[in-house]
PDB file of N, CA and C in Angstrom:
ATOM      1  N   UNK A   1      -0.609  -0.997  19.688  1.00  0.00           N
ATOM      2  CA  UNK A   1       0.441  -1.895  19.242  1.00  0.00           C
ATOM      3  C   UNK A   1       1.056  -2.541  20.468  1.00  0.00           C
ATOM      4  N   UNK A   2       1.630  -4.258  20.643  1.00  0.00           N
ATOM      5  CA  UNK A   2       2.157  -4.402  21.502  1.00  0.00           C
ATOM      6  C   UNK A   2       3.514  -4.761  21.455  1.00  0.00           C
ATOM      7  N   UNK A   3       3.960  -4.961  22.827  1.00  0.00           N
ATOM      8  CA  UNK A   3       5.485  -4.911  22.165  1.00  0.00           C
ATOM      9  C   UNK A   3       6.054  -5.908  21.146  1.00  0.00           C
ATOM     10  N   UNK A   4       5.268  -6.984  21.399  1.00  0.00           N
ATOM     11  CA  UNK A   4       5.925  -8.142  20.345  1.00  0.00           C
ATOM     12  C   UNK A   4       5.914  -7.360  19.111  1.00  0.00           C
ATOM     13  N   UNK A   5       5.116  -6.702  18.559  1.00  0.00           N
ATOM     14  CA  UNK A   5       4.868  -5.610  17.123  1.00  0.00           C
ATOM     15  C   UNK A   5       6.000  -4.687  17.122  1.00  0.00           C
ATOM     16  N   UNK A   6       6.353  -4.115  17.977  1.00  0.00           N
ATOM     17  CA  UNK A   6       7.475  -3.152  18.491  1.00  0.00           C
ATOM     18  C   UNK A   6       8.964  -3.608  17.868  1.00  0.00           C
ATOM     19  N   UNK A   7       8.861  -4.716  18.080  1.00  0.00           N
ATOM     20  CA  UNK A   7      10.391  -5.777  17.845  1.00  0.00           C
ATOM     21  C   UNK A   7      11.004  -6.118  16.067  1.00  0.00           C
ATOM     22  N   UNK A   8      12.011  -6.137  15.797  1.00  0.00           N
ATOM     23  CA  UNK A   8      12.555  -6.575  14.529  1.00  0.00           C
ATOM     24  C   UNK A   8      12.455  -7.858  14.168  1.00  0.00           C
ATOM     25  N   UNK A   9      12.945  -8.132  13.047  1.00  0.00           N
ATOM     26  CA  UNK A   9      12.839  -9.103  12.747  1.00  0.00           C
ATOM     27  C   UNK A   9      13.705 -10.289  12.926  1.00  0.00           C
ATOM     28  N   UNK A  10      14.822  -9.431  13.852  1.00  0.00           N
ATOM     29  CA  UNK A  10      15.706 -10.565  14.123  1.00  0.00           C
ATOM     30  C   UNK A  10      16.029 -10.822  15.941  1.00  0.00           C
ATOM     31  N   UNK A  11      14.662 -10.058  16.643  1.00  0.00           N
ATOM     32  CA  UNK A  11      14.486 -10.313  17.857  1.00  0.00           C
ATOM     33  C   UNK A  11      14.577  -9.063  18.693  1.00  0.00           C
ATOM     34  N   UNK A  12      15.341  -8.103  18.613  1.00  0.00           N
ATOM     35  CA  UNK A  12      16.023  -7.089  18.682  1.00  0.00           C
ATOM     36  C   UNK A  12      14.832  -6.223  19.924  1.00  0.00           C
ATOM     37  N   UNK A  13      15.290  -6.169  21.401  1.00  0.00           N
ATOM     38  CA  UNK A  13      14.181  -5.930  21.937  1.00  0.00           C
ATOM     39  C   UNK A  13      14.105  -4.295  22.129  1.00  0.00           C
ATOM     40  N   UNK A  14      14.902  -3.765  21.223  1.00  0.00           N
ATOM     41  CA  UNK A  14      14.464  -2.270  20.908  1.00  0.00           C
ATOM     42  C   UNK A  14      13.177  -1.940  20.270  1.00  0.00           C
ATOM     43  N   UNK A  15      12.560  -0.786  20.685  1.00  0.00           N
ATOM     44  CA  UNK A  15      11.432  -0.886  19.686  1.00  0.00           C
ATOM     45  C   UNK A  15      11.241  -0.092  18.362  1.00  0.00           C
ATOM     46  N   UNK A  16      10.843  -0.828  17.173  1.00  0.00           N
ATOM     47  CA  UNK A  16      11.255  -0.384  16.199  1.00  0.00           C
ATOM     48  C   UNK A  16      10.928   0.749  15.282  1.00  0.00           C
ATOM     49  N   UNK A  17       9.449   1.005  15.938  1.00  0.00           N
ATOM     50  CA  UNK A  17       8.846   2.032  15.907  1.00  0.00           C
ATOM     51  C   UNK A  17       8.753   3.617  17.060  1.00  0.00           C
ATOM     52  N   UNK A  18       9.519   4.690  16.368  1.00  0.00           N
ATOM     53  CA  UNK A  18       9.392   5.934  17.717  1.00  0.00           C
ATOM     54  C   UNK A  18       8.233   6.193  17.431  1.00  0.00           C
ATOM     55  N   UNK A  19       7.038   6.089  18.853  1.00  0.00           N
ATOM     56  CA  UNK A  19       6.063   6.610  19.337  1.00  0.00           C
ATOM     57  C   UNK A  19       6.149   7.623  19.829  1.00  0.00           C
ATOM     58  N   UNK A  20       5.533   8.887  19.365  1.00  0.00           N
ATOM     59  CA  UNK A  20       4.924  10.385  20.460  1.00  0.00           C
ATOM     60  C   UNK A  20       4.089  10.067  21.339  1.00  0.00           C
ATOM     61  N   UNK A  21       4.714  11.245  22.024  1.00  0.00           N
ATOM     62  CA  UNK A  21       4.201  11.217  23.657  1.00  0.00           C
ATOM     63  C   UNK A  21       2.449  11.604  23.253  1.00  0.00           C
ATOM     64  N   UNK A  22       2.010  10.627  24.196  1.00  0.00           N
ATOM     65  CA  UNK A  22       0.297  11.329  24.044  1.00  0.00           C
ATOM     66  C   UNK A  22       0.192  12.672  23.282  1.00  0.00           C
ATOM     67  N   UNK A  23       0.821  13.702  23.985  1.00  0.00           N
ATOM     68  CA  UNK A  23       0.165  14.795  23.948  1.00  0.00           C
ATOM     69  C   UNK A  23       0.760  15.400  22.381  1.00  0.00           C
ATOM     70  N   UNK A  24       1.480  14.897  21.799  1.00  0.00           N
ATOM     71  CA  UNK A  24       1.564  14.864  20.469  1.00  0.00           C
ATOM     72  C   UNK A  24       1.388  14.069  19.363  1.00  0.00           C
ATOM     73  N   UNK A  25       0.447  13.432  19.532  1.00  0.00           N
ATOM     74  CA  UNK A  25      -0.063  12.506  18.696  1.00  0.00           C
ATOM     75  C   UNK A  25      -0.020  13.268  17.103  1.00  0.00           C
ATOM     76  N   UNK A  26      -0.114  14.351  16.792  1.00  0.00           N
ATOM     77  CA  UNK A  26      -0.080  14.740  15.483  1.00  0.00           C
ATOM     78  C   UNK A  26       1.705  14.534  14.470  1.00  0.00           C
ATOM     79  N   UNK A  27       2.262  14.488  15.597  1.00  0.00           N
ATOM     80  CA  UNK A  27       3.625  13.504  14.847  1.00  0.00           C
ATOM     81  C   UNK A  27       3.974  12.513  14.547  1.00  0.00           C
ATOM     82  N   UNK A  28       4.061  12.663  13.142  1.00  0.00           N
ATOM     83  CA  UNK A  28       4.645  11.432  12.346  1.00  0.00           C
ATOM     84  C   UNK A  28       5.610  10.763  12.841  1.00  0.00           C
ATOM     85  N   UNK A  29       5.008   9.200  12.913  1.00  0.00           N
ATOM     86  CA  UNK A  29       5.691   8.227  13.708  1.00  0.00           C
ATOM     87  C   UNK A  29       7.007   8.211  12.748  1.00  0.00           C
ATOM     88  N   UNK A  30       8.237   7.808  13.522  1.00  0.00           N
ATOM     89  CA  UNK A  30       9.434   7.631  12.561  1.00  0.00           C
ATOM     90  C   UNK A  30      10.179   6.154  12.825  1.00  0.00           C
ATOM     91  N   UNK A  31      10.721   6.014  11.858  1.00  0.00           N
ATOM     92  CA  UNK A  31      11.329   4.617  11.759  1.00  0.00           C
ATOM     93  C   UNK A  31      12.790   4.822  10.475  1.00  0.00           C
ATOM     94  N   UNK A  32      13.972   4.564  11.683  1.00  0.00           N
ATOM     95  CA  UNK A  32      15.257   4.783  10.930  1.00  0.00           C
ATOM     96  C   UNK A  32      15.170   3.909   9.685  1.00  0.00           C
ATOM     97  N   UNK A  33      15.579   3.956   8.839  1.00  0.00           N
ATOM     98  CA  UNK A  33      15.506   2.987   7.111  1.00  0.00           C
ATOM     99  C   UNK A  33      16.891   2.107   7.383  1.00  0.00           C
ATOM    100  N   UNK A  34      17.657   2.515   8.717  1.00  0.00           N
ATOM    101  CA  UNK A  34      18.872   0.940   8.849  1.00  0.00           C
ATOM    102  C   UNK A  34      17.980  -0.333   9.503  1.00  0.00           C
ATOM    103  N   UNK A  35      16.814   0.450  10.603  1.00  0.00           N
ATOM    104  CA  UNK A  35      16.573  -0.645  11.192  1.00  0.00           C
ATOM    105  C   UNK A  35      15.123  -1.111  10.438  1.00  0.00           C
ATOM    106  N   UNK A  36      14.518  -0.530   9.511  1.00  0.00           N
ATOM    107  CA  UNK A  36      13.689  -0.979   8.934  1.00  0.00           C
ATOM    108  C   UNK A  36      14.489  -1.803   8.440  1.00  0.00           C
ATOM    109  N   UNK A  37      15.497  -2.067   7.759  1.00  0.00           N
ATOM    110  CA  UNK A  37      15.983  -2.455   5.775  1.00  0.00           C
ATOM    111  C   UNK A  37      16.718  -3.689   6.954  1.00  0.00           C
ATOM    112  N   UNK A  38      17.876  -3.494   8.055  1.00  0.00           N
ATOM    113  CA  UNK A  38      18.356  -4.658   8.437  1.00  0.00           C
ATOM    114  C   UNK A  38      19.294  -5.051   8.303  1.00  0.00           C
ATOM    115  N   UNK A  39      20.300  -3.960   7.341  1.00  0.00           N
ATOM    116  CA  UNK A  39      21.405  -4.730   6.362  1.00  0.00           C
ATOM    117  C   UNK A  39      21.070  -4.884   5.444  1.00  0.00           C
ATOM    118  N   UNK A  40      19.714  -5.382   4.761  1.00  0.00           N
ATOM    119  CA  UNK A  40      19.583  -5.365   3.022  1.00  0.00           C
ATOM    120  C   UNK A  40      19.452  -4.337   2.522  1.00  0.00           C
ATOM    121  N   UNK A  41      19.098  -4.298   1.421  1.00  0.00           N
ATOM    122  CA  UNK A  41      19.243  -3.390   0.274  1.00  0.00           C
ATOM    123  C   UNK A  41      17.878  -3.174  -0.180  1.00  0.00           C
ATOM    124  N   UNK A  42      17.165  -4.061   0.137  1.00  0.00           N
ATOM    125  CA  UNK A  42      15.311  -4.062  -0.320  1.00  0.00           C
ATOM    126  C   UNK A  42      14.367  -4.648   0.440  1.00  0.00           C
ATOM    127  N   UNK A  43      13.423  -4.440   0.863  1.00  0.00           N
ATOM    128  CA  UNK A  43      12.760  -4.859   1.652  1.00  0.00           C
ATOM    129  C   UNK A  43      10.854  -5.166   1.211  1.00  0.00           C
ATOM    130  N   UNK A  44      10.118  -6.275   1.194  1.00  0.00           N
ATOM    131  CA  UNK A  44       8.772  -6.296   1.034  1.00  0.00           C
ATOM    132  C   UNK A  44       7.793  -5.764   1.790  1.00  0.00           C
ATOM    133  N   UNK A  45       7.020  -5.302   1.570  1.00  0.00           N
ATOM    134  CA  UNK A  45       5.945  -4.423   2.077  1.00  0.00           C
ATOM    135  C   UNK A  45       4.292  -4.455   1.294  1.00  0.00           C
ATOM    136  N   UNK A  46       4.064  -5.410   2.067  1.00  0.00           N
ATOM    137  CA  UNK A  46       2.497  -5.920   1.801  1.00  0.00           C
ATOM    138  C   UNK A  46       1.370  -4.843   2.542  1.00  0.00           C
ATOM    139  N   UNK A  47       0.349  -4.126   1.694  1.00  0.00           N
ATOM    140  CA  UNK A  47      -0.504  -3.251   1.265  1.00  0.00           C
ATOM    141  C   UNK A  47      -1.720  -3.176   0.966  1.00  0.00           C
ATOM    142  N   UNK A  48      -2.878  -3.977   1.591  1.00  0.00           N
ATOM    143  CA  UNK A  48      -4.184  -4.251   0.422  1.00  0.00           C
ATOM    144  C   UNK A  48      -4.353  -5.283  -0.317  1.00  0.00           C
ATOM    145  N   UNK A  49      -3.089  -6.186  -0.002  1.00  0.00           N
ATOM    146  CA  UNK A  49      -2.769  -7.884  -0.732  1.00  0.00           C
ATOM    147  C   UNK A  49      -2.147  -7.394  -2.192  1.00  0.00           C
ATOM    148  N   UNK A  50      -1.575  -6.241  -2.223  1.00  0.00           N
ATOM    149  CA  UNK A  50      -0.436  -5.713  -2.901  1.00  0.00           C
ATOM    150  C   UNK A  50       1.179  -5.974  -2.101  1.00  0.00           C
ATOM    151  N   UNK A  51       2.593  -6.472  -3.569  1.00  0.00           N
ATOM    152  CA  UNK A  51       3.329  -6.217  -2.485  1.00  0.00           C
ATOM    153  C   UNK A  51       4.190  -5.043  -3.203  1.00  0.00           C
ATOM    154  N   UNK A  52       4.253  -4.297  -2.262  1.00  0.00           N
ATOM    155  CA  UNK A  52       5.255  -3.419  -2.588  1.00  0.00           C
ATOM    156  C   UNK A  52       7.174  -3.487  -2.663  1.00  0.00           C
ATOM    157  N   UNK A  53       7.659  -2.989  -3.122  1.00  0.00           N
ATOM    158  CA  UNK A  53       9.147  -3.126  -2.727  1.00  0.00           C
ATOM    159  C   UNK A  53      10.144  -2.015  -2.675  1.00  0.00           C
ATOM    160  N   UNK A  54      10.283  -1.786  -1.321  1.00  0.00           N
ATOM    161  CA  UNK A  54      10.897  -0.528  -1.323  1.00  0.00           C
ATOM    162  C   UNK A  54      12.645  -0.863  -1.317  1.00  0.00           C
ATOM    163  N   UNK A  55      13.792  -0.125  -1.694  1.00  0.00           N
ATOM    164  CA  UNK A  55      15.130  -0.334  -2.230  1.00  0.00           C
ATOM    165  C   UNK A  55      15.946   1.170  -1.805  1.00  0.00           C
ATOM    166  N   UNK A  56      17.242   0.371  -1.665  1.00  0.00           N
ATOM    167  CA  UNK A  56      17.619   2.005  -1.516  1.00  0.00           C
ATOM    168  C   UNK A  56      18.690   1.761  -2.631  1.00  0.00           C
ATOM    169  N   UNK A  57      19.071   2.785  -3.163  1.00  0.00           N
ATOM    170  CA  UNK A  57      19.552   2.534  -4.715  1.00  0.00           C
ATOM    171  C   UNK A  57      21.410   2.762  -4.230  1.00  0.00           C
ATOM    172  N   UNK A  58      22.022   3.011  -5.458  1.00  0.00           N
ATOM    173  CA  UNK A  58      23.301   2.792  -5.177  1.00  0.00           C
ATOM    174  C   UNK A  58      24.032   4.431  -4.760  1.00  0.00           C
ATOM    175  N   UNK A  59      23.140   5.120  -4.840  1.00  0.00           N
ATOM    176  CA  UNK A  59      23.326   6.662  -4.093  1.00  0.00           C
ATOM    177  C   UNK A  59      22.918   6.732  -2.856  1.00  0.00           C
ATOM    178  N   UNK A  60      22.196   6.054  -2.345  1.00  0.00           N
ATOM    179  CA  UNK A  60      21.579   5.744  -0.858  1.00  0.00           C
ATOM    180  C   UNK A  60      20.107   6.605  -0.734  1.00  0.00           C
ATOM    181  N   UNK A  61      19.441   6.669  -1.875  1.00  0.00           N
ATOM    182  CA  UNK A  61      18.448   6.806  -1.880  1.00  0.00           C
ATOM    183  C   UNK A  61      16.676   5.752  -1.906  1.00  0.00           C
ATOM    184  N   UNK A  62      15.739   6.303  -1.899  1.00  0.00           N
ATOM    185  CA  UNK A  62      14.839   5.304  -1.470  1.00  0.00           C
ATOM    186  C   UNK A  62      13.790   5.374  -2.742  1.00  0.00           C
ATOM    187  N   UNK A  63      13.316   4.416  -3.357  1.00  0.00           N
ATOM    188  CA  UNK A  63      12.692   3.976  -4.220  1.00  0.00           C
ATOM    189  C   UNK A  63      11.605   2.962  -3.605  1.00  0.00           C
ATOM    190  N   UNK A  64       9.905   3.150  -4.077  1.00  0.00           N
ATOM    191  CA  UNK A  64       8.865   2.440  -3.839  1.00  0.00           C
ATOM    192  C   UNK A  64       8.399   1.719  -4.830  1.00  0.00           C
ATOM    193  N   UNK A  65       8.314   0.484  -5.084  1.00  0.00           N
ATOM    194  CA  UNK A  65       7.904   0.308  -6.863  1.00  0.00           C
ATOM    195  C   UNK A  65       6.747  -1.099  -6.445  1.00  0.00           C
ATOM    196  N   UNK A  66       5.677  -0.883  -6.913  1.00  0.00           N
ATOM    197  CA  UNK A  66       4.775  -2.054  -7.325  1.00  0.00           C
ATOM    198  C   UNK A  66       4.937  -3.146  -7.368  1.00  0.00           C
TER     199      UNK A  66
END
């Protein structure tokens, strides 16, 4: 991945994805759901030329729906 991939969507030159160190590659990459989502409430997520739509509901939970 390079860094331009790394970056948000609103420029943000943090990177948006936490990468493990080499030597732990068996950890699941993580990505906070503020800086995924952005401030919204729902976000698109294209899949296989599926789009998905993930939401966080009014409990602050996370929902994936077709």
């Amino acid at each position: 991945m390079n860094a331009s991939n790394q970056r948000d969507f609103k420029g943000d030159a943090r990177p948006l994805l936490t990468m493990p160190a080499s030597h732990e590659r068996s950890v699941t990459r993580t990505i906070a759901s503020e800086r995924l989502f952005g401030g919204d409430r729902e976000i698109g997520i294209e899949h296989r030329g599926a789009l998905y739509r993930l939401k966080i509901t009014r409990q602050g939970k996370l929902i994936l729906n077709k």
